[in-house]
PDB file of N, CA and C in Angstrom:
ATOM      1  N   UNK A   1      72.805  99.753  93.701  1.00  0.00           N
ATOM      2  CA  UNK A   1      73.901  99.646  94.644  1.00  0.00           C
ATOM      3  C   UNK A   1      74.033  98.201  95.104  1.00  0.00           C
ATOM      4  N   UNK A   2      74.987  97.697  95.441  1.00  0.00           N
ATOM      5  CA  UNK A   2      75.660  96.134  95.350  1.00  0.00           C
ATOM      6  C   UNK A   2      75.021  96.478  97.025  1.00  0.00           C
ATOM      7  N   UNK A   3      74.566  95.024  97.575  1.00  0.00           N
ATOM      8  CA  UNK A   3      74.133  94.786  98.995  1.00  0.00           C
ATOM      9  C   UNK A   3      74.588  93.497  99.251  1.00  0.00           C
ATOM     10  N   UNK A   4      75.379  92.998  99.881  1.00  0.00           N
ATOM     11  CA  UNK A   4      75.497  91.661 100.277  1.00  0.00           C
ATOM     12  C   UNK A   4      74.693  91.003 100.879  1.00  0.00           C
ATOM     13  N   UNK A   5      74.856  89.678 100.171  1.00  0.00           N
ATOM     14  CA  UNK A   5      74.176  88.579 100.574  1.00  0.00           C
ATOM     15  C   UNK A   5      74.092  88.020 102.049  1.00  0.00           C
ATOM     16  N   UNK A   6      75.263  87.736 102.817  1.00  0.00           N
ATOM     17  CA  UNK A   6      75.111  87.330 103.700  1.00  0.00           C
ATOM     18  C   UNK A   6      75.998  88.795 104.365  1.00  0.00           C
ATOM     19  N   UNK A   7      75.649  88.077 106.171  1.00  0.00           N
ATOM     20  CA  UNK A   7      76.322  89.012 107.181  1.00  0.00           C
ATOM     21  C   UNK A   7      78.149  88.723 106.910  1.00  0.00           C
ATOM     22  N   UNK A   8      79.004  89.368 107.388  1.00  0.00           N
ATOM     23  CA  UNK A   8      79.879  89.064 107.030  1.00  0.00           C
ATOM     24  C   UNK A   8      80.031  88.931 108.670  1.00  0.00           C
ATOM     25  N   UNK A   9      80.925  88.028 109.258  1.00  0.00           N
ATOM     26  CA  UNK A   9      81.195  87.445 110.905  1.00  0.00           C
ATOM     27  C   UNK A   9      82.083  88.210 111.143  1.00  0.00           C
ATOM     28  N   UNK A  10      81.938  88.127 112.504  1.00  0.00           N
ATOM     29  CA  UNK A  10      82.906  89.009 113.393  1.00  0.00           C
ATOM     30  C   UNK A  10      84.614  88.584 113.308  1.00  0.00           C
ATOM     31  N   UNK A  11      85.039  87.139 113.243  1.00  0.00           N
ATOM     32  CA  UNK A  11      85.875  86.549 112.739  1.00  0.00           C
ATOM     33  C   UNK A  11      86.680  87.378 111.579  1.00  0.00           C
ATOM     34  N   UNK A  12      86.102  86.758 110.574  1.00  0.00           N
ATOM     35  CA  UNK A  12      86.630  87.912 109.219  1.00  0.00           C
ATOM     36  C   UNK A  12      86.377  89.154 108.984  1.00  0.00           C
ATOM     37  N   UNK A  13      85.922  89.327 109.394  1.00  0.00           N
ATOM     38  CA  UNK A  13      85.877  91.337 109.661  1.00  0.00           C
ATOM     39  C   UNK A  13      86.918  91.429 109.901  1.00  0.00           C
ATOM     40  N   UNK A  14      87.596  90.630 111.177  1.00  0.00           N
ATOM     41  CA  UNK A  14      88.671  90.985 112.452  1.00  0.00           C
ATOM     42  C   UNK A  14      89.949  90.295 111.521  1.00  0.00           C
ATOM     43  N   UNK A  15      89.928  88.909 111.293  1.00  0.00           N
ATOM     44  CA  UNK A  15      91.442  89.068 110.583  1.00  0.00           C
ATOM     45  C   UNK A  15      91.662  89.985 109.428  1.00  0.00           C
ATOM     46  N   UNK A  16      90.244  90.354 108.440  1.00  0.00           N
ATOM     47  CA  UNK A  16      91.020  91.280 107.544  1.00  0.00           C
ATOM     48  C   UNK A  16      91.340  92.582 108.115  1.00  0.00           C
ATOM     49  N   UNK A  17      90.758  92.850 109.339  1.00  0.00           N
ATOM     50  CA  UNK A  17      91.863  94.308 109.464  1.00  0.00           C
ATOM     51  C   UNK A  17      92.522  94.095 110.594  1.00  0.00           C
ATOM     52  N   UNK A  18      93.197  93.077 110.474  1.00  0.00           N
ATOM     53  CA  UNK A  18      94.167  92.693 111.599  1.00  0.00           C
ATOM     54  C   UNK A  18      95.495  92.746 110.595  1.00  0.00           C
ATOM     55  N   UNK A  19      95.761  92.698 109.547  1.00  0.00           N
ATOM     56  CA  UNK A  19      96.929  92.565 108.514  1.00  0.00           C
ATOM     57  C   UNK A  19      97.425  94.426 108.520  1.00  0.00           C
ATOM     58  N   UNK A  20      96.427  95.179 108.749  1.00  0.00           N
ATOM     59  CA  UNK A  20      96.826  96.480 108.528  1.00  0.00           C
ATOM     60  C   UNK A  20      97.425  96.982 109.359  1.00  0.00           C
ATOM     61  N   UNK A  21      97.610  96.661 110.522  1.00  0.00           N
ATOM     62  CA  UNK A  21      98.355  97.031 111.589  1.00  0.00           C
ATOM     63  C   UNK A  21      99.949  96.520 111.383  1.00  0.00           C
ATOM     64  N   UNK A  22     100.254  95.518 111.163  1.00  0.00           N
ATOM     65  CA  UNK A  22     101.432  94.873 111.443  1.00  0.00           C
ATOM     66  C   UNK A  22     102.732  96.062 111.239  1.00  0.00           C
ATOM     67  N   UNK A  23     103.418  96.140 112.519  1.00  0.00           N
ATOM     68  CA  UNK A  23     104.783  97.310 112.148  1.00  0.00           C
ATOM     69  C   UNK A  23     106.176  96.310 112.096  1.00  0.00           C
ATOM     70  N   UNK A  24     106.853  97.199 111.103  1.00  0.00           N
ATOM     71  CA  UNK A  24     107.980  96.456 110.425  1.00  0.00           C
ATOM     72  C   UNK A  24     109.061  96.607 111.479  1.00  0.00           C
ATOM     73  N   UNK A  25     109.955  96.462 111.800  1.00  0.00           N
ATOM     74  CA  UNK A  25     111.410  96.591 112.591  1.00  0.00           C
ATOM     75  C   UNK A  25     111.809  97.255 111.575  1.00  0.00           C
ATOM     76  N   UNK A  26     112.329  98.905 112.473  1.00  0.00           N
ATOM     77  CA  UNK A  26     113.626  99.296 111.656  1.00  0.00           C
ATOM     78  C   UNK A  26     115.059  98.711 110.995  1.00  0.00           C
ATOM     79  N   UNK A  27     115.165  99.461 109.510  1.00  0.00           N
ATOM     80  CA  UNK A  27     116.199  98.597 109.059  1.00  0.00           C
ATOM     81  C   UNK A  27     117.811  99.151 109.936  1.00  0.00           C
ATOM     82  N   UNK A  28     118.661  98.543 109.981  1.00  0.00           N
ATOM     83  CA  UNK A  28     119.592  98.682 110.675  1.00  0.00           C
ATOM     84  C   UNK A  28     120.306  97.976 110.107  1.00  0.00           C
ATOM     85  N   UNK A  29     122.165  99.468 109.982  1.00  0.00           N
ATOM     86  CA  UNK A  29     122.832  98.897 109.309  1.00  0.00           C
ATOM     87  C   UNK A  29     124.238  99.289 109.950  1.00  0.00           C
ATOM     88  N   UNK A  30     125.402  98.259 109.908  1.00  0.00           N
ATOM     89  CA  UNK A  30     126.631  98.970 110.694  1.00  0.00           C
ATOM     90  C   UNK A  30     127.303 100.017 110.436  1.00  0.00           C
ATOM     91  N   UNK A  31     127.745 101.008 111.816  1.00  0.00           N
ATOM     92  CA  UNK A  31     128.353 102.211 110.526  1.00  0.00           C
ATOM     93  C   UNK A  31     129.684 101.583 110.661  1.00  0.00           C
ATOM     94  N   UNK A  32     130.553 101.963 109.377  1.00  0.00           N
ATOM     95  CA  UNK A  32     131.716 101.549 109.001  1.00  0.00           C
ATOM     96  C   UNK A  32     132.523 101.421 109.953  1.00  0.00           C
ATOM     97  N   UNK A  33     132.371 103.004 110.113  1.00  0.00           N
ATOM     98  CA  UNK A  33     133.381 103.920 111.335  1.00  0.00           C
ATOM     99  C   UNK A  33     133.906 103.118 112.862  1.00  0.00           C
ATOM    100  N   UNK A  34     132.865 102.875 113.236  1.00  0.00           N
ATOM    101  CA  UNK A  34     132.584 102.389 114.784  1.00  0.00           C
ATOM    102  C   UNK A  34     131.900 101.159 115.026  1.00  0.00           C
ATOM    103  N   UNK A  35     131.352 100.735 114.065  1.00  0.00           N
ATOM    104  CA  UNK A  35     130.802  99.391 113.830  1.00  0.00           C
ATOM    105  C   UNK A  35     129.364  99.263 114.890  1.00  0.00           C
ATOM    106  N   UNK A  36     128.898 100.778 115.252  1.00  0.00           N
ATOM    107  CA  UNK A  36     127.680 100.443 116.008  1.00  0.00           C
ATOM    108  C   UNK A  36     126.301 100.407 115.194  1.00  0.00           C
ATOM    109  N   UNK A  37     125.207  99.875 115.639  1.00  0.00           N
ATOM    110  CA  UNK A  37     123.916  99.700 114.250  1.00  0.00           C
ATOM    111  C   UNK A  37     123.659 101.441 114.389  1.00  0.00           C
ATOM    112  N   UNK A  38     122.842 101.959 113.062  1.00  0.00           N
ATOM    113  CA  UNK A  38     122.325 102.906 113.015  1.00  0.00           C
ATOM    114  C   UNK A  38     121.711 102.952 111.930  1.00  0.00           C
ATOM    115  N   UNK A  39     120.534 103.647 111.578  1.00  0.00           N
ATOM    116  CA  UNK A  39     119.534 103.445 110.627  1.00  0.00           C
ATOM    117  C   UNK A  39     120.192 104.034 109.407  1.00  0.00           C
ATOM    118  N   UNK A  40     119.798 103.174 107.980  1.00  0.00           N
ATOM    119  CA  UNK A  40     120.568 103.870 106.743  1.00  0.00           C
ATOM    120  C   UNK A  40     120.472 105.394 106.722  1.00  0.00           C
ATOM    121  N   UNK A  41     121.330 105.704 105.426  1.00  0.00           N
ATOM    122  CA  UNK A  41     120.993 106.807 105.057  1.00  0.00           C
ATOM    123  C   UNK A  41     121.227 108.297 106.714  1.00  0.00           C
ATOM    124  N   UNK A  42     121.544 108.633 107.461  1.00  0.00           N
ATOM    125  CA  UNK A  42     121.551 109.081 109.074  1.00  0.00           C
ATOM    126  C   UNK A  42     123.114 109.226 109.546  1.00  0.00           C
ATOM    127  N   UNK A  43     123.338 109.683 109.791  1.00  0.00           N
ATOM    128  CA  UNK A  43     124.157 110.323 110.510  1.00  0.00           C
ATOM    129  C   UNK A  43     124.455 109.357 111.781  1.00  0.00           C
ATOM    130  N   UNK A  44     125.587 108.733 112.113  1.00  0.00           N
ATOM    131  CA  UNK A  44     125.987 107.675 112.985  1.00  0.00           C
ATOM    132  C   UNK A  44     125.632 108.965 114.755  1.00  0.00           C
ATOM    133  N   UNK A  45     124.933 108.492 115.392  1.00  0.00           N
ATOM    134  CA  UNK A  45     124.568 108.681 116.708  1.00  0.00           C
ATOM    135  C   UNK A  45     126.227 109.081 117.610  1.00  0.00           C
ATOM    136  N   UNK A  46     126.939 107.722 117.253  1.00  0.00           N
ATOM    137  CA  UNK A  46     127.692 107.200 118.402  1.00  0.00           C
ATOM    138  C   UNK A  46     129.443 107.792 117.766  1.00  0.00           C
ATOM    139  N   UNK A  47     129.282 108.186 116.897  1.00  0.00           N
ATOM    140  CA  UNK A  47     130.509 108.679 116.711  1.00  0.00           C
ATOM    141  C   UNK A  47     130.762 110.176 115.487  1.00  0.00           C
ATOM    142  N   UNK A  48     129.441 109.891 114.780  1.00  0.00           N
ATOM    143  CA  UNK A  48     128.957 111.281 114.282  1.00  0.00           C
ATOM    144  C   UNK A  48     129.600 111.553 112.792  1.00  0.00           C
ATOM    145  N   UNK A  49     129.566 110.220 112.313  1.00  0.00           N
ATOM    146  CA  UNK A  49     130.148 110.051 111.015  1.00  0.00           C
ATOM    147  C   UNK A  49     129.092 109.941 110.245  1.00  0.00           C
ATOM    148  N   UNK A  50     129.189 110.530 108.699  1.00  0.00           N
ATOM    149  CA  UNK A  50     128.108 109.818 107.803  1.00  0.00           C
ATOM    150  C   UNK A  50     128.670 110.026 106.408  1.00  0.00           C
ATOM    151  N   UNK A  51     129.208 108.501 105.870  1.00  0.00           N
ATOM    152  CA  UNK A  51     129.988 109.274 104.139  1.00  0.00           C
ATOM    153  C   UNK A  51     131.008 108.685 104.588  1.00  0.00           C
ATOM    154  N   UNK A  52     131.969 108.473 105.493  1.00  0.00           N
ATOM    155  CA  UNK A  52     133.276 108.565 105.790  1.00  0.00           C
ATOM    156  C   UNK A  52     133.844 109.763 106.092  1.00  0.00           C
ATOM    157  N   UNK A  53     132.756 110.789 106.478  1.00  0.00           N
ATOM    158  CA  UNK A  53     133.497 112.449 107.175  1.00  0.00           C
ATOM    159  C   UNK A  53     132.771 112.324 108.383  1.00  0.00           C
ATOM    160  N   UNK A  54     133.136 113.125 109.046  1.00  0.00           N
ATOM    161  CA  UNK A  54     132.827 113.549 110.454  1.00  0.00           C
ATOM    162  C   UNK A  54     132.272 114.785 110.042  1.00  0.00           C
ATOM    163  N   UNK A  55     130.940 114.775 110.397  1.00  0.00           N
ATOM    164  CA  UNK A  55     129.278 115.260 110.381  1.00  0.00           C
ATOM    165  C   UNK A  55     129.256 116.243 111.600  1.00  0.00           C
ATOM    166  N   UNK A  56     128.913 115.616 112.801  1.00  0.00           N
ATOM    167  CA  UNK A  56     128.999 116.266 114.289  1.00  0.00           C
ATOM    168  C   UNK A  56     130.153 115.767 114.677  1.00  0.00           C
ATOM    169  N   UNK A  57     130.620 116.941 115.544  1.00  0.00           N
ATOM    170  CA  UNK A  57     131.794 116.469 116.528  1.00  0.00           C
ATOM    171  C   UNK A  57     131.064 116.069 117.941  1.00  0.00           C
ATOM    172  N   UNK A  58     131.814 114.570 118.245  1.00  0.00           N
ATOM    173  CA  UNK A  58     130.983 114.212 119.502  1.00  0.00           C
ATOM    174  C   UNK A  58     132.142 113.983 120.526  1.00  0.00           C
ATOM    175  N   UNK A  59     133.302 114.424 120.678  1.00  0.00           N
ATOM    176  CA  UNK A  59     134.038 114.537 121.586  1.00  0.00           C
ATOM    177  C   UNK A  59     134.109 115.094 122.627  1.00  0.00           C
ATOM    178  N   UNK A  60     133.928 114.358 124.131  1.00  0.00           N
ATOM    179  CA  UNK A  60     133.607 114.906 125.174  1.00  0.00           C
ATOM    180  C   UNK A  60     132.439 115.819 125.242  1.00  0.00           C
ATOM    181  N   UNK A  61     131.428 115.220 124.674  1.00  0.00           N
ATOM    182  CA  UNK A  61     129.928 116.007 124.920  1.00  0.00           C
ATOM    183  C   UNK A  61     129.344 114.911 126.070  1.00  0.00           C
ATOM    184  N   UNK A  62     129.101 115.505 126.918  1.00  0.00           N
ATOM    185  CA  UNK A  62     127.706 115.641 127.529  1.00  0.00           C
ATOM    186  C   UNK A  62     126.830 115.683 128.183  1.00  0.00           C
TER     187      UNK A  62
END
């Protein structure tokens, strides 16, 4: 069984699992319709379009 040579430091221990954490920003894209951001691929929040049809009706909800 492989044993290393030296100690490995607290330093590099810590930046290599410091890279595994990092979170991405959602992608965000305009919907056509209403021009507000909303995540690809989803169903527009703010007016309830997705495709160029109306998905949910959001008129006077709420």
């Amino acid at each position: 069984m492989a044993v290393p040579k030296r100690k490995t430091s607290k330093a590099r221990r810590n930046s290599r699992r410091s890279s595994v954490w990092k979170l991405d920003a959602p992608a965000l894209v305009k919907c056509p319709q209403c021009g507000e951001y909303k995540r690809p691929h989803r169903v527009c929040a703010n007016c309830g379009y997705y495709k160029g049809r109306e998905v949910v009706k959001m008129g006077d909800v709420q």
